[in-house]
N, C-alpha and C. Protein backbone atom coordinates (compact mmCIF):
# COMPACT_ATOMS: atom_id res chain seq x y z
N UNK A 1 0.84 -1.17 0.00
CA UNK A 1 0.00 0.00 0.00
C UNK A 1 0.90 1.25 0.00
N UNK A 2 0.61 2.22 -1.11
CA UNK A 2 1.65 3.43 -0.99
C UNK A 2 0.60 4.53 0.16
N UNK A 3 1.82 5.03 0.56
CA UNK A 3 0.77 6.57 1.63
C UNK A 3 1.68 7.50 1.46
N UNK A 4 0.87 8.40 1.19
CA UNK A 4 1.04 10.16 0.63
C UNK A 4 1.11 11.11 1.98
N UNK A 5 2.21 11.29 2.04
CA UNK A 5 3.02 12.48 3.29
C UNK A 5 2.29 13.81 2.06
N UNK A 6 2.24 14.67 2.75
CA UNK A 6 1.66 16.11 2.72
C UNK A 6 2.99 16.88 3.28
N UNK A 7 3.84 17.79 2.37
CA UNK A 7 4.84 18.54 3.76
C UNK A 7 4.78 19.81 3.04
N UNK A 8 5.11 20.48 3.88
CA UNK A 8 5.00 21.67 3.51
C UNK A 8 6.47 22.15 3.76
N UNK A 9 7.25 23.10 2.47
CA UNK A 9 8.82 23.43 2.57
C UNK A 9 8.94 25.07 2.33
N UNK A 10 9.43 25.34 2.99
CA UNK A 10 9.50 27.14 2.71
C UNK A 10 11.01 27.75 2.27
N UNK A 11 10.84 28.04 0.77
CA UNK A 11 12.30 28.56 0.37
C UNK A 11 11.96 29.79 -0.10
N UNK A 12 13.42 30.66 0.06
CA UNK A 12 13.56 32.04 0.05
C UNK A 12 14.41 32.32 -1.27
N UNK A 13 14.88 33.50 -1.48
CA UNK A 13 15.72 34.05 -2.40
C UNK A 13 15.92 33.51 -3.87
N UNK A 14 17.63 33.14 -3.94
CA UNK A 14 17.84 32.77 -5.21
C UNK A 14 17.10 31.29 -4.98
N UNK A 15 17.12 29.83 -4.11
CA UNK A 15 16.07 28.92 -4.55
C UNK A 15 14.95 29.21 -4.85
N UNK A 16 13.78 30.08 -4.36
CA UNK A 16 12.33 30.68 -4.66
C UNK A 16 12.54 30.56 -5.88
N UNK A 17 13.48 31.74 -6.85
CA UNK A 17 13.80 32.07 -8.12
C UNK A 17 14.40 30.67 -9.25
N UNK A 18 14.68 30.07 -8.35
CA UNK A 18 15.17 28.95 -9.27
C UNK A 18 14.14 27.95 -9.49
N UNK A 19 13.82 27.64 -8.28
CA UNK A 19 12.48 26.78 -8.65
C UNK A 19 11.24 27.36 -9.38
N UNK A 20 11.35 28.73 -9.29
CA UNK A 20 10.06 28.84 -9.89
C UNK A 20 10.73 29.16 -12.26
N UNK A 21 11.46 29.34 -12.47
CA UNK A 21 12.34 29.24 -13.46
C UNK A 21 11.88 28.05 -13.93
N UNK A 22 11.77 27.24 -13.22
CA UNK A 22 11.74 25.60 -13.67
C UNK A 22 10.19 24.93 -13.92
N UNK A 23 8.96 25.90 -13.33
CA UNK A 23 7.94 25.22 -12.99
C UNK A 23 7.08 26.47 -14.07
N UNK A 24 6.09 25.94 -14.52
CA UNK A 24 5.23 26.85 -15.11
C UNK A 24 5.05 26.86 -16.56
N UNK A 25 4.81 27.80 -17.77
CA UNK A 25 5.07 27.86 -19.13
C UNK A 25 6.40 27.60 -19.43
N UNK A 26 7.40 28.80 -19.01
CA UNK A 26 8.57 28.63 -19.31
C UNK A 26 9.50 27.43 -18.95
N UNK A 27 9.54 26.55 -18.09
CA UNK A 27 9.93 25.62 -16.70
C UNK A 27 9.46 24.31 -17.53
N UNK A 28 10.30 23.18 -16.94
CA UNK A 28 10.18 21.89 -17.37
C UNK A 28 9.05 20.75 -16.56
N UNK A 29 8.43 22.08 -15.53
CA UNK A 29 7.70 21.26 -14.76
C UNK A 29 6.37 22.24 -14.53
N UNK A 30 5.49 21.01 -14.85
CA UNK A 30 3.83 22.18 -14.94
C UNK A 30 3.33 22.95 -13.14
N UNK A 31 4.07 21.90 -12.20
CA UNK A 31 3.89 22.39 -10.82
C UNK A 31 5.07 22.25 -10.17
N UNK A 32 5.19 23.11 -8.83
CA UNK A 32 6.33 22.40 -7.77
C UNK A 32 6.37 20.93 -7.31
N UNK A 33 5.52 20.49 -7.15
CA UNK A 33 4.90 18.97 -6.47
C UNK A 33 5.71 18.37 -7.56
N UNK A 34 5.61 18.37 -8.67
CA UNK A 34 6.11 17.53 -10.23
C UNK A 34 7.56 18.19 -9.79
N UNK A 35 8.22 19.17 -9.73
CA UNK A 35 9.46 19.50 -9.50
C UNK A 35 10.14 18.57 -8.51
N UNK A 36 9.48 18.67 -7.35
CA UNK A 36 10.38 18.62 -6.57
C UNK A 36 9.93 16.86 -6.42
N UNK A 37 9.33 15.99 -6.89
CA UNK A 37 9.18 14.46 -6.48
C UNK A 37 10.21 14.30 -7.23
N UNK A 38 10.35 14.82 -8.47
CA UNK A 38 11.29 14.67 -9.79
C UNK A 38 12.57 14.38 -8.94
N UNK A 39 13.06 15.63 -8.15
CA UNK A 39 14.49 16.04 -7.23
C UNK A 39 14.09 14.92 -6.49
N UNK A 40 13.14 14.30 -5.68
CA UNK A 40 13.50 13.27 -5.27
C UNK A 40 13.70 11.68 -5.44
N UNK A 41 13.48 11.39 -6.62
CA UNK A 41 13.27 10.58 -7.32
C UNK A 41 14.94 10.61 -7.99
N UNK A 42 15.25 11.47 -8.03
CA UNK A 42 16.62 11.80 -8.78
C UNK A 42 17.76 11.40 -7.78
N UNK A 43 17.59 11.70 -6.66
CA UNK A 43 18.51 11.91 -5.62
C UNK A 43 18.68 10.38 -4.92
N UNK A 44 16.79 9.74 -4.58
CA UNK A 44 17.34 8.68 -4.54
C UNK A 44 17.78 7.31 -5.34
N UNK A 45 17.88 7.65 -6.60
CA UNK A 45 18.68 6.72 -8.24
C UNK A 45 20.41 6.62 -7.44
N UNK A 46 20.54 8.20 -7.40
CA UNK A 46 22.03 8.66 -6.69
C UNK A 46 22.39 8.14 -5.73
N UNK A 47 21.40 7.54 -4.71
CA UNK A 47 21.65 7.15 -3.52
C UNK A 47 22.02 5.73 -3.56
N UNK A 48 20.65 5.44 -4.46
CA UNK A 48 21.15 3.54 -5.02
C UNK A 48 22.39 3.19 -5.57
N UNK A 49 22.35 4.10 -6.76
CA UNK A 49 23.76 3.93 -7.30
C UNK A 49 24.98 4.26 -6.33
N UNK A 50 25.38 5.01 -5.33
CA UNK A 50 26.37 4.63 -4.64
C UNK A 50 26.00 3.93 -3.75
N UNK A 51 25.33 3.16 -3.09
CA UNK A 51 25.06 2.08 -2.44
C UNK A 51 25.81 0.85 -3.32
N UNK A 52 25.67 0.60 -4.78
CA UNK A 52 25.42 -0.19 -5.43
C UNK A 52 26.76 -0.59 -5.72
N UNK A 53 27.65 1.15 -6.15
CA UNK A 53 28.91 1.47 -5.94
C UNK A 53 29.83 0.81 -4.87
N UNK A 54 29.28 1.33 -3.51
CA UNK A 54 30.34 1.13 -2.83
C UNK A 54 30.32 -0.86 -2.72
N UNK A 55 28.98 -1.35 -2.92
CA UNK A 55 28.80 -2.94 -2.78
C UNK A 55 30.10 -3.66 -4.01
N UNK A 56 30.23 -3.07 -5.01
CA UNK A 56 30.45 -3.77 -6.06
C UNK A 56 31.96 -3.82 -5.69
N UNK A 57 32.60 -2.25 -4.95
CA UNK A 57 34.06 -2.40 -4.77
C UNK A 57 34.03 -2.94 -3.78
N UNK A 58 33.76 -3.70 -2.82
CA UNK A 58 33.81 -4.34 -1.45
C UNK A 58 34.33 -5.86 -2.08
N UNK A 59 33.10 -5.87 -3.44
CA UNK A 59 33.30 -7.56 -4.32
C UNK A 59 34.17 -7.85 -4.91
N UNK A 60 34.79 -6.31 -5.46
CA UNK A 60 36.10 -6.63 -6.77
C UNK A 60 37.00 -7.00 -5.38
N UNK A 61 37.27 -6.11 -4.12
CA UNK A 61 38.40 -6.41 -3.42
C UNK A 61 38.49 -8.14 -2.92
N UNK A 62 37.26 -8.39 -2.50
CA UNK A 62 36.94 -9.56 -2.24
C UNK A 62 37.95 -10.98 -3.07
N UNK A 63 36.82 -10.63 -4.07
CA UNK A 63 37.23 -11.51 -5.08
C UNK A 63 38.99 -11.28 -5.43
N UNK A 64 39.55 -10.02 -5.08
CA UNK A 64 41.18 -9.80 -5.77
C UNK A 64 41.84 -10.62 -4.58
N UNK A 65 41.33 -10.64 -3.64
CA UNK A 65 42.00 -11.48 -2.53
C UNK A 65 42.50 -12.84 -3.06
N UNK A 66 43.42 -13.15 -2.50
CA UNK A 66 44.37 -14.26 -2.28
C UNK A 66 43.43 -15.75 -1.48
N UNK A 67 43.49 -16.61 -2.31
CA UNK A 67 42.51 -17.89 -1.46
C UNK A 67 42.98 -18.10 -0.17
N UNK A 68 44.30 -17.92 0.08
CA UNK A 68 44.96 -18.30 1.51
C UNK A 68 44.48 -17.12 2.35
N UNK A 69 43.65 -16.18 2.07
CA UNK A 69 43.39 -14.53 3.24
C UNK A 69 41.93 -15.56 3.55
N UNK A 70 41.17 -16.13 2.91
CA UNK A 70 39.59 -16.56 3.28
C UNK A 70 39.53 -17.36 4.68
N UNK A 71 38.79 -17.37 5.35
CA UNK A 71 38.56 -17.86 6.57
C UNK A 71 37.24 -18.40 6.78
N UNK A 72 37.19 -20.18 6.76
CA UNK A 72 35.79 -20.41 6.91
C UNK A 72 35.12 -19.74 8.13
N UNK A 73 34.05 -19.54 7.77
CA UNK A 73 33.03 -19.16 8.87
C UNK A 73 31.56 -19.56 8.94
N UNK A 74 31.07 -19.97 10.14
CA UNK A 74 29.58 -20.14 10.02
C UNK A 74 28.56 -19.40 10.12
N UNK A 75 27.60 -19.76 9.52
CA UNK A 75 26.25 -18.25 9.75
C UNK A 75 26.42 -17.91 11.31
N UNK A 76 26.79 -18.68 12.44
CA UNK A 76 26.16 -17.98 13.39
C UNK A 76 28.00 -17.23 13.73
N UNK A 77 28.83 -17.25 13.14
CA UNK A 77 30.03 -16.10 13.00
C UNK A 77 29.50 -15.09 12.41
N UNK A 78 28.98 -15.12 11.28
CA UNK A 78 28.55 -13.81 10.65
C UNK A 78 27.79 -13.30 11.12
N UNK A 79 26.47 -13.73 12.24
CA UNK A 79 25.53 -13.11 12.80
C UNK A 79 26.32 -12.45 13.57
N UNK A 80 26.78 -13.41 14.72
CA UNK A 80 27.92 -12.60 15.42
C UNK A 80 28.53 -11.30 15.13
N UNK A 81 29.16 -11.27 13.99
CA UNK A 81 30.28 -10.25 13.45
C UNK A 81 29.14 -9.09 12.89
N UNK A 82 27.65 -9.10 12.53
CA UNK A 82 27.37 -8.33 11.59
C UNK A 82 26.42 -7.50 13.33
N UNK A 83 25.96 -8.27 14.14
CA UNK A 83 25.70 -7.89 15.73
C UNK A 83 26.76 -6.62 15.90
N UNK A 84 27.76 -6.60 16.17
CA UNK A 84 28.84 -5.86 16.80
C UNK A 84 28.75 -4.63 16.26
């Protein structure tokens, strides 16, 4: 089930001017609401992608490792270790 937050944001100066640049006839966006889900929708792609980032270099290092660095371990080590 999706649920719809209501917030209310109050910007001044040059943002006021920028966002409104962007929204309207002239503007790439017919309202603020369409603006600014856009900015968030954008930001969190950015967020995934370095999430996704930092996962993938954790794997290359992983994998560049040497078979003699590996250390068996059992799930309840890793519970352990991921606890701490």
């Amino acid at each position: 089930m999706t649920r719809t937050t209501t917030m209310t944001v109050r910007i001044g100066g040059a943002l006021s001017d920028h966002v409104n640049a962007n929204v309207g006839e002239d503007g790439s966006y017919e309202n603020v609401s369409e603006y600014i889900r856009d900015l968030i929708r954008r930001d969190k792609d950015r967020c995934d992608r370095e999430a996704f980032d930092r996962l993938k270099a954790e794997l290359t290092l992983a994998f560049a490792a040497p078979d003699a660095s590996y250390q068996p371990l059992t799930a309840a080590d890793v519970i352990r270790r991921n606890k701490a």
